[in-house]
PDB file of N, CA and C in Angstrom:
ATOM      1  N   UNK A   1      45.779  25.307  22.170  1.00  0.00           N
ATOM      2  CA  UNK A   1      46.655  25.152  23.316  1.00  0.00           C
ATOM      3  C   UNK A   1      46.754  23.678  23.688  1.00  0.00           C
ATOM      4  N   UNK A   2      47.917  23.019  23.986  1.00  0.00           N
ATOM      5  CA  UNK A   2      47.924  21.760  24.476  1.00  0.00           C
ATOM      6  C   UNK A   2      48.141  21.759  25.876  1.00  0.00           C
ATOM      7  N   UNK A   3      47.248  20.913  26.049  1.00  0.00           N
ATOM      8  CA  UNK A   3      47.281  20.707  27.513  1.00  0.00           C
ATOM      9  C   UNK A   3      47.802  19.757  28.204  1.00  0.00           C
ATOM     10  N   UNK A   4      48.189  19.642  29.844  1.00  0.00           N
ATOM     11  CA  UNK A   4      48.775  18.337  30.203  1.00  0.00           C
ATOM     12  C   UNK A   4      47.673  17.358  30.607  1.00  0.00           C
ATOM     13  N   UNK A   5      46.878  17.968  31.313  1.00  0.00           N
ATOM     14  CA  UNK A   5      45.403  17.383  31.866  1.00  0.00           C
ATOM     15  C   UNK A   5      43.998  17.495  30.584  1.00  0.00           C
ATOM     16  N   UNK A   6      44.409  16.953  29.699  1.00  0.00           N
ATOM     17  CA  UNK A   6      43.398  16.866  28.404  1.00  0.00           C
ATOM     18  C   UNK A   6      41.939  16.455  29.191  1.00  0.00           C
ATOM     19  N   UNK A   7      42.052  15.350  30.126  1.00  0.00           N
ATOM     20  CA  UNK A   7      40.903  14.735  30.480  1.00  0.00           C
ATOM     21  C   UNK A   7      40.070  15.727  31.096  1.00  0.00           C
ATOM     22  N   UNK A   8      40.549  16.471  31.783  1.00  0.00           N
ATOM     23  CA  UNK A   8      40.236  17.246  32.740  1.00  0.00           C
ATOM     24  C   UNK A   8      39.644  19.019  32.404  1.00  0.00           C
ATOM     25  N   UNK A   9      40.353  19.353  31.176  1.00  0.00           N
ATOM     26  CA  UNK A   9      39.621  20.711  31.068  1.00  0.00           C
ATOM     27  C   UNK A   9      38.460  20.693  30.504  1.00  0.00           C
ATOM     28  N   UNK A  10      38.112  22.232  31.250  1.00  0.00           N
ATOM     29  CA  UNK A  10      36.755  22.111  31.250  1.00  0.00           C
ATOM     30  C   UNK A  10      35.422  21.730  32.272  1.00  0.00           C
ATOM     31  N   UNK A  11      34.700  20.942  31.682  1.00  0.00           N
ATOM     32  CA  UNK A  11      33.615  21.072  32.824  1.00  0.00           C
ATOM     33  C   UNK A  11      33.614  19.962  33.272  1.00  0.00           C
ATOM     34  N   UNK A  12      34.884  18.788  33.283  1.00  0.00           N
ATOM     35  CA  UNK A  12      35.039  17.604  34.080  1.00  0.00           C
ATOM     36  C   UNK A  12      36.112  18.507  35.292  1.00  0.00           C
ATOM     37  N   UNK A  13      36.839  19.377  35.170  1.00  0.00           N
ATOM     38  CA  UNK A  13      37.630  20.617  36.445  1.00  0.00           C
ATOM     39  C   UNK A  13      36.275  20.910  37.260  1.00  0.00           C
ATOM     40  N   UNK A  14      35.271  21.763  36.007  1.00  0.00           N
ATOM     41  CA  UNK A  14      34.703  22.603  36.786  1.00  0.00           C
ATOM     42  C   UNK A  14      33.849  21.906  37.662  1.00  0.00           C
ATOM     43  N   UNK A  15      33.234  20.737  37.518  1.00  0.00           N
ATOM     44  CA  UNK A  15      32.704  19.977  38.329  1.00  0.00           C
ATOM     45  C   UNK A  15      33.086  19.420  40.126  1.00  0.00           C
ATOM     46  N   UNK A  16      34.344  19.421  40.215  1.00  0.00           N
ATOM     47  CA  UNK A  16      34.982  19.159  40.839  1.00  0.00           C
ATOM     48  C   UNK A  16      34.850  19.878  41.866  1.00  0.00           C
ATOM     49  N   UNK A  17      34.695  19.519  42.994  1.00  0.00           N
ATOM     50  CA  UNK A  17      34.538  21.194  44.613  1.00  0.00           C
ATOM     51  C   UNK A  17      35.826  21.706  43.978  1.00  0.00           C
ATOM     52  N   UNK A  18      35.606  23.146  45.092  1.00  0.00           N
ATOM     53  CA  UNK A  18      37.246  23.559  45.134  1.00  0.00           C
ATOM     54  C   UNK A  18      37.744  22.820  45.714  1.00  0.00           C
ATOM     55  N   UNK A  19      37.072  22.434  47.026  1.00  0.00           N
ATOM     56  CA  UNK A  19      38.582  21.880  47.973  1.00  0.00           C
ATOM     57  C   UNK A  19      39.156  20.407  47.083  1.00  0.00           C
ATOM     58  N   UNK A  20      38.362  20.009  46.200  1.00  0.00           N
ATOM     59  CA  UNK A  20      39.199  18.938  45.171  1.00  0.00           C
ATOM     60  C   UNK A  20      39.964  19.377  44.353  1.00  0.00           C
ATOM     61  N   UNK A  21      39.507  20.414  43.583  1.00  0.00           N
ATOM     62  CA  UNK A  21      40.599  21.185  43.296  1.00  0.00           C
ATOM     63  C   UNK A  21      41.839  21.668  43.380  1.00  0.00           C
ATOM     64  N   UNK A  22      42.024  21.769  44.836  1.00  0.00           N
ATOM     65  CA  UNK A  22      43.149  22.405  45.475  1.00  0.00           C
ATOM     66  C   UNK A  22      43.918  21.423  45.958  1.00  0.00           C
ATOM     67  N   UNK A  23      43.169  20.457  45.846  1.00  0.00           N
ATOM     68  CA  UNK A  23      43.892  19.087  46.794  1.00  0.00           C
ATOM     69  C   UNK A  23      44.717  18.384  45.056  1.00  0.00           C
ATOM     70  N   UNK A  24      44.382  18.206  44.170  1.00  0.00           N
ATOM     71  CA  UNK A  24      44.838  17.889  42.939  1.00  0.00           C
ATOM     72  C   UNK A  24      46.158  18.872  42.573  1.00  0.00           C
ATOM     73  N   UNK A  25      45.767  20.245  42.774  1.00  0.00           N
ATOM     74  CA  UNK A  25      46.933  21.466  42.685  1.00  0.00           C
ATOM     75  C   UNK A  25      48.030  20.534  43.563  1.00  0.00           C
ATOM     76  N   UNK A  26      47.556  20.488  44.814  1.00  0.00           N
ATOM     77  CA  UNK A  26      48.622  19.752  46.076  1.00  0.00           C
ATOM     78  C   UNK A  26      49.392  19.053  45.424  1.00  0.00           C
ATOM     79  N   UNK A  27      48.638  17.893  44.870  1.00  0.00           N
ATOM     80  CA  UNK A  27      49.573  16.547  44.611  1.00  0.00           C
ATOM     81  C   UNK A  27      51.018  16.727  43.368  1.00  0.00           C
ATOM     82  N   UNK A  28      49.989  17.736  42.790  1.00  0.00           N
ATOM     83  CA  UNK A  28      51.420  18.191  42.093  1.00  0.00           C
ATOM     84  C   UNK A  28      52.583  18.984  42.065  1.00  0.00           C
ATOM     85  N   UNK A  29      52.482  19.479  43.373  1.00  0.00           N
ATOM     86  CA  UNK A  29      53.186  20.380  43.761  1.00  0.00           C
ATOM     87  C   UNK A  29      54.361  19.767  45.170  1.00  0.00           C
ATOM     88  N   UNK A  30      53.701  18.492  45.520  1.00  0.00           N
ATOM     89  CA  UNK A  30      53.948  17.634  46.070  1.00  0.00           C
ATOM     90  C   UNK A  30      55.321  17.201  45.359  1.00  0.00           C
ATOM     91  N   UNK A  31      54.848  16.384  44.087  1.00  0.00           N
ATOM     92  CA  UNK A  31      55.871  15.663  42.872  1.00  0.00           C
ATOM     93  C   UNK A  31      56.894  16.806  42.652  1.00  0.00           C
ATOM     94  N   UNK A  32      56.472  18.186  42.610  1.00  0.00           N
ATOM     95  CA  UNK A  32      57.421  18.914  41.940  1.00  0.00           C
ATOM     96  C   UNK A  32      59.047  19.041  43.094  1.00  0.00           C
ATOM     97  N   UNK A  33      58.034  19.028  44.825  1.00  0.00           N
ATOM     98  CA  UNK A  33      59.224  18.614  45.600  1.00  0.00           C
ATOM     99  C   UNK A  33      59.708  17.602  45.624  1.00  0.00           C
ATOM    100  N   UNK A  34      59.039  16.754  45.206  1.00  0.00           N
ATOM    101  CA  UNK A  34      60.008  15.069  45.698  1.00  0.00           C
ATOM    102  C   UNK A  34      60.904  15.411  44.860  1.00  0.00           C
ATOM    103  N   UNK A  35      60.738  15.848  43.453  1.00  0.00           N
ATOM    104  CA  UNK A  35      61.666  15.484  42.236  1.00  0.00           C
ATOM    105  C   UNK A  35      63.242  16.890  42.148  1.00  0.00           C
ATOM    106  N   UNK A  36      62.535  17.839  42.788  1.00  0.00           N
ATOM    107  CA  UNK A  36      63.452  19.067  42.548  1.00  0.00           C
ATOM    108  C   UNK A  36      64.629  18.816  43.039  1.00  0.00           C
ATOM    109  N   UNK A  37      65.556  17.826  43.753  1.00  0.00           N
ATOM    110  CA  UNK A  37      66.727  17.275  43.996  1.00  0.00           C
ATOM    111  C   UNK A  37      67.284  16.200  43.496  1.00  0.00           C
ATOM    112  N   UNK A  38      66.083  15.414  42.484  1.00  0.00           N
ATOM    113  CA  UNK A  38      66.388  14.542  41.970  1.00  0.00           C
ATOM    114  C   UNK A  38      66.669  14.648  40.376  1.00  0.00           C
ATOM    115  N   UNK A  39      65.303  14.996  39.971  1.00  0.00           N
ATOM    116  CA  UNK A  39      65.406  14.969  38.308  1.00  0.00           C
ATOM    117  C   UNK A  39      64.544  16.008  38.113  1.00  0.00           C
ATOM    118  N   UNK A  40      65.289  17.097  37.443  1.00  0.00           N
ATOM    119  CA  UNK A  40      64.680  18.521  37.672  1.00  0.00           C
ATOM    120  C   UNK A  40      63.970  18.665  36.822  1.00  0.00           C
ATOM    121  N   UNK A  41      64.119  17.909  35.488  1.00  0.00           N
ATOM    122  CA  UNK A  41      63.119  17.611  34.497  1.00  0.00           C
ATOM    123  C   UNK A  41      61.851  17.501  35.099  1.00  0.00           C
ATOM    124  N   UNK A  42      61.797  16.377  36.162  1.00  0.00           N
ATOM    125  CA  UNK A  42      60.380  16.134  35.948  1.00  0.00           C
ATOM    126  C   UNK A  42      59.519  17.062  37.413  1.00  0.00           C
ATOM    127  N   UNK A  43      60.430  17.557  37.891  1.00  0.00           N
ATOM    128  CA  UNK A  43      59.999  18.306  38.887  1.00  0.00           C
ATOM    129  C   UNK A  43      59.457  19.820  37.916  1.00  0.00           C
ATOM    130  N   UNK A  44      60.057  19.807  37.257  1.00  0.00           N
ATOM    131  CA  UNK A  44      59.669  21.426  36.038  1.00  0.00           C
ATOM    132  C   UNK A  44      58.062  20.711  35.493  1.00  0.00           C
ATOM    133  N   UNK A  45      58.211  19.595  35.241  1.00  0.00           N
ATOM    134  CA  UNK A  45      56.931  19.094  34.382  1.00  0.00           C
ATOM    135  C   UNK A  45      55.974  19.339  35.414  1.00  0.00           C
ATOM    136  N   UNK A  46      55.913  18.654  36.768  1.00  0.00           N
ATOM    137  CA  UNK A  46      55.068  18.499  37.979  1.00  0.00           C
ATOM    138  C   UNK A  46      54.261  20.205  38.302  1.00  0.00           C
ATOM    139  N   UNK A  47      55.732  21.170  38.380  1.00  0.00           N
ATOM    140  CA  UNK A  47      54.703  22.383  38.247  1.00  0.00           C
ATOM    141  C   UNK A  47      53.933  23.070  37.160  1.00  0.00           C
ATOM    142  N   UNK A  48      54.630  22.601  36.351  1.00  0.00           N
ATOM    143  CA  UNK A  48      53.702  23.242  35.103  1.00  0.00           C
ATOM    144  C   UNK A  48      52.179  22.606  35.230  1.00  0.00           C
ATOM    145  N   UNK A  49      52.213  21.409  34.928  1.00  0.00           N
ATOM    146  CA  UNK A  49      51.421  20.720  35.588  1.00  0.00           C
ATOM    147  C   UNK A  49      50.593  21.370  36.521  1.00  0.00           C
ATOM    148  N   UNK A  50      50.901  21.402  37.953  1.00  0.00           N
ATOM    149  CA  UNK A  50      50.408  22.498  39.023  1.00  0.00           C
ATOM    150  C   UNK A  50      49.814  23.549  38.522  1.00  0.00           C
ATOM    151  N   UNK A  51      50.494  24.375  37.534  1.00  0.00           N
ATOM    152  CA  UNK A  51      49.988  25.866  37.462  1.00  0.00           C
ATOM    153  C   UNK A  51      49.056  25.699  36.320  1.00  0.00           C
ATOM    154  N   UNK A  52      48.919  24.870  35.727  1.00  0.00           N
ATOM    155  CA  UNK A  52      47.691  24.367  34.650  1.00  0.00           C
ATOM    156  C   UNK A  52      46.245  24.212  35.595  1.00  0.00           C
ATOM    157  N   UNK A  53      46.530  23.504  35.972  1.00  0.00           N
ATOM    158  CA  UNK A  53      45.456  22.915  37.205  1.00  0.00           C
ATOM    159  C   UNK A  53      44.761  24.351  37.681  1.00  0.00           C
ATOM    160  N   UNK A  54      46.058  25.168  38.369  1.00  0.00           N
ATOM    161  CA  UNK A  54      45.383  26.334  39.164  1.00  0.00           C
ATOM    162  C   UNK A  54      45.203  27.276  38.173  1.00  0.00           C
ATOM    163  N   UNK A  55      45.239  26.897  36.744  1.00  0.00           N
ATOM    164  CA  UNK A  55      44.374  27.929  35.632  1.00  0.00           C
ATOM    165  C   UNK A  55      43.199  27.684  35.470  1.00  0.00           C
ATOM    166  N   UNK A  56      43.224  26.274  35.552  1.00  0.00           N
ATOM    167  CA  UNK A  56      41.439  25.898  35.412  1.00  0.00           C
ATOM    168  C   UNK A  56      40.805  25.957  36.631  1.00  0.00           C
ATOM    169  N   UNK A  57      41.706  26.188  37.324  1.00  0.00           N
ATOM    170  CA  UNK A  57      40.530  26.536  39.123  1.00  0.00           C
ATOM    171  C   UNK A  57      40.208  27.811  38.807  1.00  0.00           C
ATOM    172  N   UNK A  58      40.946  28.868  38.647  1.00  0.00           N
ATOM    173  CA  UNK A  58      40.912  30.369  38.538  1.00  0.00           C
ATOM    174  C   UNK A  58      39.693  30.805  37.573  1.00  0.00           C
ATOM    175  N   UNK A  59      39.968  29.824  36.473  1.00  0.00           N
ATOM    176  CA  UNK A  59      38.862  30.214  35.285  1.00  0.00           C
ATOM    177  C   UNK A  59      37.299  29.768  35.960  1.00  0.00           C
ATOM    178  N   UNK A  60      37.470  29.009  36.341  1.00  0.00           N
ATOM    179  CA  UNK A  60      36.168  28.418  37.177  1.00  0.00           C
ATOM    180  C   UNK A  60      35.363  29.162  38.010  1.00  0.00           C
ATOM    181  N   UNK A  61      34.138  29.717  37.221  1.00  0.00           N
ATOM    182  CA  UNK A  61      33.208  30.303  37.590  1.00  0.00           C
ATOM    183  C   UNK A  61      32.671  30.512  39.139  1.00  0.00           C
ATOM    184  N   UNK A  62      32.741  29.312  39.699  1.00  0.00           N
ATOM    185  CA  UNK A  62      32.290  28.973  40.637  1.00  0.00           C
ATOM    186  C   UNK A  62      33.506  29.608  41.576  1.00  0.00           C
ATOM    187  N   UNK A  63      34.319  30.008  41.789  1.00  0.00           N
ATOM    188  CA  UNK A  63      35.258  30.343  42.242  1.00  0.00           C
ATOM    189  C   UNK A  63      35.447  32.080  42.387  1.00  0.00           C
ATOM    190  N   UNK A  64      34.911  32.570  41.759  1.00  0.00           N
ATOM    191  CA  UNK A  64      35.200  33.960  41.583  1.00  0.00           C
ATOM    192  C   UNK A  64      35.277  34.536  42.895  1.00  0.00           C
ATOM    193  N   UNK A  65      34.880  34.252  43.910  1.00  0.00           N
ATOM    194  CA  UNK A  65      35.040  34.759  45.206  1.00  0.00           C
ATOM    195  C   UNK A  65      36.597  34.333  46.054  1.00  0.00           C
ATOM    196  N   UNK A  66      37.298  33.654  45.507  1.00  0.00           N
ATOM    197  CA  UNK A  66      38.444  33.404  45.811  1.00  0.00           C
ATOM    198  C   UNK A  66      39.606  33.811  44.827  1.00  0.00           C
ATOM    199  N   UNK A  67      38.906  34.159  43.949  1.00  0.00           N
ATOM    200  CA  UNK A  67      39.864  34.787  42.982  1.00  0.00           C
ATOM    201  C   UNK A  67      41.205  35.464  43.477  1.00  0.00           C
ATOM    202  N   UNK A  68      40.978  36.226  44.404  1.00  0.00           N
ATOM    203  CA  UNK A  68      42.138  37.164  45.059  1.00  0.00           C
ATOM    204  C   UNK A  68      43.336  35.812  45.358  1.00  0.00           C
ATOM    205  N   UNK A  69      43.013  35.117  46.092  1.00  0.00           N
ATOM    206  CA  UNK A  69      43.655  33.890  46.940  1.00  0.00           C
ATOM    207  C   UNK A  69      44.062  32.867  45.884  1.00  0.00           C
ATOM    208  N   UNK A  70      44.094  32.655  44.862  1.00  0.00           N
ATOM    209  CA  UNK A  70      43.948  31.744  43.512  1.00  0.00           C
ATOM    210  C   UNK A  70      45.268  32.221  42.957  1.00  0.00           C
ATOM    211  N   UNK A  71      44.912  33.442  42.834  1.00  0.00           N
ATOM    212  CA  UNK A  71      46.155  34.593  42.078  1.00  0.00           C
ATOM    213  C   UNK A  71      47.153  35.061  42.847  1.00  0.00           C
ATOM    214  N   UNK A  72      47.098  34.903  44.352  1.00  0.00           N
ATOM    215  CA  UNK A  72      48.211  34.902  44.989  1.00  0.00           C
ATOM    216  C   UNK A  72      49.378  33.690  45.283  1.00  0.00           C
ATOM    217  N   UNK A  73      47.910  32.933  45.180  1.00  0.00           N
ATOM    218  CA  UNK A  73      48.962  31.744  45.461  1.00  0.00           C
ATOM    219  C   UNK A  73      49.900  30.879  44.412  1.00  0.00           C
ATOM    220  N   UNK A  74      49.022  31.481  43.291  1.00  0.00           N
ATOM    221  CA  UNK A  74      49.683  31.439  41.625  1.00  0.00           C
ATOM    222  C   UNK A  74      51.296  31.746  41.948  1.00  0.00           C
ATOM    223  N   UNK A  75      51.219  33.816  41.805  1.00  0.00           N
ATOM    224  CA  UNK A  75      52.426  34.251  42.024  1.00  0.00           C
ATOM    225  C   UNK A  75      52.986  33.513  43.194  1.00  0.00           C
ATOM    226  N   UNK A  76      52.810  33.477  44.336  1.00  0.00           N
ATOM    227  CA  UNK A  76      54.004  32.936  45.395  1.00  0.00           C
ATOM    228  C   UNK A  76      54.448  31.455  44.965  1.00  0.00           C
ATOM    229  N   UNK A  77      53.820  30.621  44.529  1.00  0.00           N
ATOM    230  CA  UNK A  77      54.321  29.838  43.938  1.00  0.00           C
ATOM    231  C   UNK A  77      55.489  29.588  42.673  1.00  0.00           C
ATOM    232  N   UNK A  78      54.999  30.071  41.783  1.00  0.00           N
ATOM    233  CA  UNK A  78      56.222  31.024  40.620  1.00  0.00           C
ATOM    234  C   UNK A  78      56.925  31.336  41.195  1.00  0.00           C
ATOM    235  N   UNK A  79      57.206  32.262  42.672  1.00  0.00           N
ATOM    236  CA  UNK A  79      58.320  33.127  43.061  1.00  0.00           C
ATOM    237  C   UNK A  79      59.049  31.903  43.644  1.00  0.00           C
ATOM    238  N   UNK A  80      58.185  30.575  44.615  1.00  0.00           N
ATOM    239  CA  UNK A  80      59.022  29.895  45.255  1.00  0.00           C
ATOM    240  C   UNK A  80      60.104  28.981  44.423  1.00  0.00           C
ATOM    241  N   UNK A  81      59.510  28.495  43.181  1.00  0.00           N
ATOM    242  CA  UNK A  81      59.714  27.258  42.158  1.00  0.00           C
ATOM    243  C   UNK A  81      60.454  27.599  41.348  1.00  0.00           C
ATOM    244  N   UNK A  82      60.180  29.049  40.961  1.00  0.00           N
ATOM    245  CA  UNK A  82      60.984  29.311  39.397  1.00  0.00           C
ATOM    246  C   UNK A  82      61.494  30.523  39.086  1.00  0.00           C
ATOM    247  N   UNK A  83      61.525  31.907  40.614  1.00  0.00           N
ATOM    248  CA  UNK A  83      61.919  32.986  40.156  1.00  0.00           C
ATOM    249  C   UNK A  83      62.631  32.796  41.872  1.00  0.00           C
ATOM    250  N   UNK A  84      63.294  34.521  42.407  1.00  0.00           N
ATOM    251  CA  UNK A  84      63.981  34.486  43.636  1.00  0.00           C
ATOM    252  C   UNK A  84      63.133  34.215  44.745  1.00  0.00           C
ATOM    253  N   UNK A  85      62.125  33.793  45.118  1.00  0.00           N
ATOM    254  CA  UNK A  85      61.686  33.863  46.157  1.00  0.00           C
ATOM    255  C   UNK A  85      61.678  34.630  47.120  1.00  0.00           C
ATOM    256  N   UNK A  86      61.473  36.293  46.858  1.00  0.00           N
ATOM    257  CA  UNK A  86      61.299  37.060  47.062  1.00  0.00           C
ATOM    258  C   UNK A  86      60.177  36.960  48.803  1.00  0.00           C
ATOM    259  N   UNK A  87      59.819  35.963  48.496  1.00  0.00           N
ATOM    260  CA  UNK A  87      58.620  35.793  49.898  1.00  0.00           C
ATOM    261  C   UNK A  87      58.732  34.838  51.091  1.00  0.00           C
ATOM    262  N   UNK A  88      60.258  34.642  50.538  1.00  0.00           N
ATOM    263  CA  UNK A  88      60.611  33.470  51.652  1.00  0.00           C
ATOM    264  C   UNK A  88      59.859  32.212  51.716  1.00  0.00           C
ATOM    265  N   UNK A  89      59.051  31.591  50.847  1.00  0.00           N
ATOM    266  CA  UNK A  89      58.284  30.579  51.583  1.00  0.00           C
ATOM    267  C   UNK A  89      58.658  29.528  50.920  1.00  0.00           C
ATOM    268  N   UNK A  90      58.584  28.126  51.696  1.00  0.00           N
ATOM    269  CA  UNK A  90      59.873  26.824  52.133  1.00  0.00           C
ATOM    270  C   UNK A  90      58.796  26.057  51.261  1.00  0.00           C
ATOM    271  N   UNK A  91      59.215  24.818  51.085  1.00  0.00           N
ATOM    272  CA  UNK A  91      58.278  23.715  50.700  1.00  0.00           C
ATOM    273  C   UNK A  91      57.317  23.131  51.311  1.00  0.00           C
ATOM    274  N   UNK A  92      58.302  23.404  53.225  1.00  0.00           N
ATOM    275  CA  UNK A  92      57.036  22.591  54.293  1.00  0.00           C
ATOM    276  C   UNK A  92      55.895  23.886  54.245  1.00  0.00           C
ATOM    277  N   UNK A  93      55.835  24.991  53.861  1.00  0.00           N
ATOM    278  CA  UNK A  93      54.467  25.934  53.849  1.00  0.00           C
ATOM    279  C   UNK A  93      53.619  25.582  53.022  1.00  0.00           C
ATOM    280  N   UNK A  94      54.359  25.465  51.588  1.00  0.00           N
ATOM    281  CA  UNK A  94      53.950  24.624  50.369  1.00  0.00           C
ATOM    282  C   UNK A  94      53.002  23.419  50.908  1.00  0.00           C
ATOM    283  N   UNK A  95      53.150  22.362  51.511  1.00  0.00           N
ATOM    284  CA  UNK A  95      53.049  21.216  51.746  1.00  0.00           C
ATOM    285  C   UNK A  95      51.710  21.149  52.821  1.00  0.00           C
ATOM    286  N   UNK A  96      52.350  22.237  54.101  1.00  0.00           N
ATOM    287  CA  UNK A  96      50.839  22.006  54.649  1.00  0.00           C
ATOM    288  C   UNK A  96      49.720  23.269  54.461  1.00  0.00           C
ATOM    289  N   UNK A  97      50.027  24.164  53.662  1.00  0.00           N
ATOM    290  CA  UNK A  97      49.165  24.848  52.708  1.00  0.00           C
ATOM    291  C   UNK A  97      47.828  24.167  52.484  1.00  0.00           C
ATOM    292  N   UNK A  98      48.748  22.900  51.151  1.00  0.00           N
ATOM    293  CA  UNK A  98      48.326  21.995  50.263  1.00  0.00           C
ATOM    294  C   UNK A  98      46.987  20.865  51.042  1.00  0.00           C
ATOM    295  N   UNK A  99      47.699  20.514  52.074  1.00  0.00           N
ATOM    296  CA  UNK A  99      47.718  19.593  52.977  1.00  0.00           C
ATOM    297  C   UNK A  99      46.036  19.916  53.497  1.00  0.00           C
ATOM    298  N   UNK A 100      45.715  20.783  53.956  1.00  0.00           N
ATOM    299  CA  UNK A 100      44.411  21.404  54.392  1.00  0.00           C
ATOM    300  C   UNK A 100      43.193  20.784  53.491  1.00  0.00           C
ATOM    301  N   UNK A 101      43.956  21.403  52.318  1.00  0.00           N
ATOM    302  CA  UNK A 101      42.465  20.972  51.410  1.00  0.00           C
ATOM    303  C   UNK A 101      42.500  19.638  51.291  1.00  0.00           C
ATOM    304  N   UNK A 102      43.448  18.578  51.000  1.00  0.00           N
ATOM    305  CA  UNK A 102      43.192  16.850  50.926  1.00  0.00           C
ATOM    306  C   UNK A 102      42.552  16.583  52.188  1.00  0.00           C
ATOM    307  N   UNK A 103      42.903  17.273  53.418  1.00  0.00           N
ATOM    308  CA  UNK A 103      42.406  16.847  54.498  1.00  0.00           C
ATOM    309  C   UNK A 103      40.644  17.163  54.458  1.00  0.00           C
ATOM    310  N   UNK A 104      40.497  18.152  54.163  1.00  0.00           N
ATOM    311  CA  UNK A 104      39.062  18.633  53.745  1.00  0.00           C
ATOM    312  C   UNK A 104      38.453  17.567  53.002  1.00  0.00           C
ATOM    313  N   UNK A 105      39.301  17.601  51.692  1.00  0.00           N
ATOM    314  CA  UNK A 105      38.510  16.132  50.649  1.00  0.00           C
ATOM    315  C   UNK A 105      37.998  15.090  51.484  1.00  0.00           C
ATOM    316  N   UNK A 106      39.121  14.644  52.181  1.00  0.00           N
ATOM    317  CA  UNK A 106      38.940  13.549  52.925  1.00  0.00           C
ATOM    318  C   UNK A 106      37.857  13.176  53.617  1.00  0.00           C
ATOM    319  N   UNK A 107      37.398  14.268  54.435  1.00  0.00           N
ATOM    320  CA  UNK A 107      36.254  14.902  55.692  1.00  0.00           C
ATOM    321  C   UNK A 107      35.392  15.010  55.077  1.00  0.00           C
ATOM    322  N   UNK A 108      34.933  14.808  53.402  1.00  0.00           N
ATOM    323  CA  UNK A 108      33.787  15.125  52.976  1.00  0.00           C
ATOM    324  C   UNK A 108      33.199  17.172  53.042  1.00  0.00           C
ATOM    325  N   UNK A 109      34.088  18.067  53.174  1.00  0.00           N
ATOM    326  CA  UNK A 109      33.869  19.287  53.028  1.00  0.00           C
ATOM    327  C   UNK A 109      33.090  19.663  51.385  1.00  0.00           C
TER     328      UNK A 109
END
């Protein structure tokens, strides 16, 4: 499988808290809005990107207790980015979702 984050799979991810985790998911999900009006190319790259990331969070052992919440936020994401959006949810939900966990990083959580 090729990956986008080569550096990163594996046990340089798994190392990582979640809430770093989730805050890395953020940033790319971030790019995928700046770009989705601009250059849809690279806004498609940004989530793939994203949903790579939140494969190696999911796989991550350490995580199994959030599993439910990992896999939801998988699908609602897919539904918002790349299928009907069936769930209504905007970019600013997206954003301060995201937003929580950098703030966490930040705070030392």
């Amino acid at each position: 499988m090729e990956y986008y984050h080569k550096n990163l799979a594996g046990e340089k991810w798994n190392n990582l808290s979640f809430f770093e985790q989730m805050a890395n998911i953020g940033s790319e999900i971030e790019r995928t809005i700046k770009w989705k009006d601009k250059k849809i190319e690279y806004s498609r790259l940004a989530f793939e990107r994203a949903l790579e990331l939140l494969d190696f969070t999911i796989a991550d052992a350490k995580n199994k207790t959030k599993l439910k919440e990992l896999l939801r936020t998988r699908e609602a994401l897919a539904d918002h980015f790349f299928f009907n959006n069936e769930y209504n949810s905007t970019d600013e939900i997206w954003q301060k979702y995201f937003f929580a966990f950098t703030w966490a990083v930040r705070i030392n959580l």
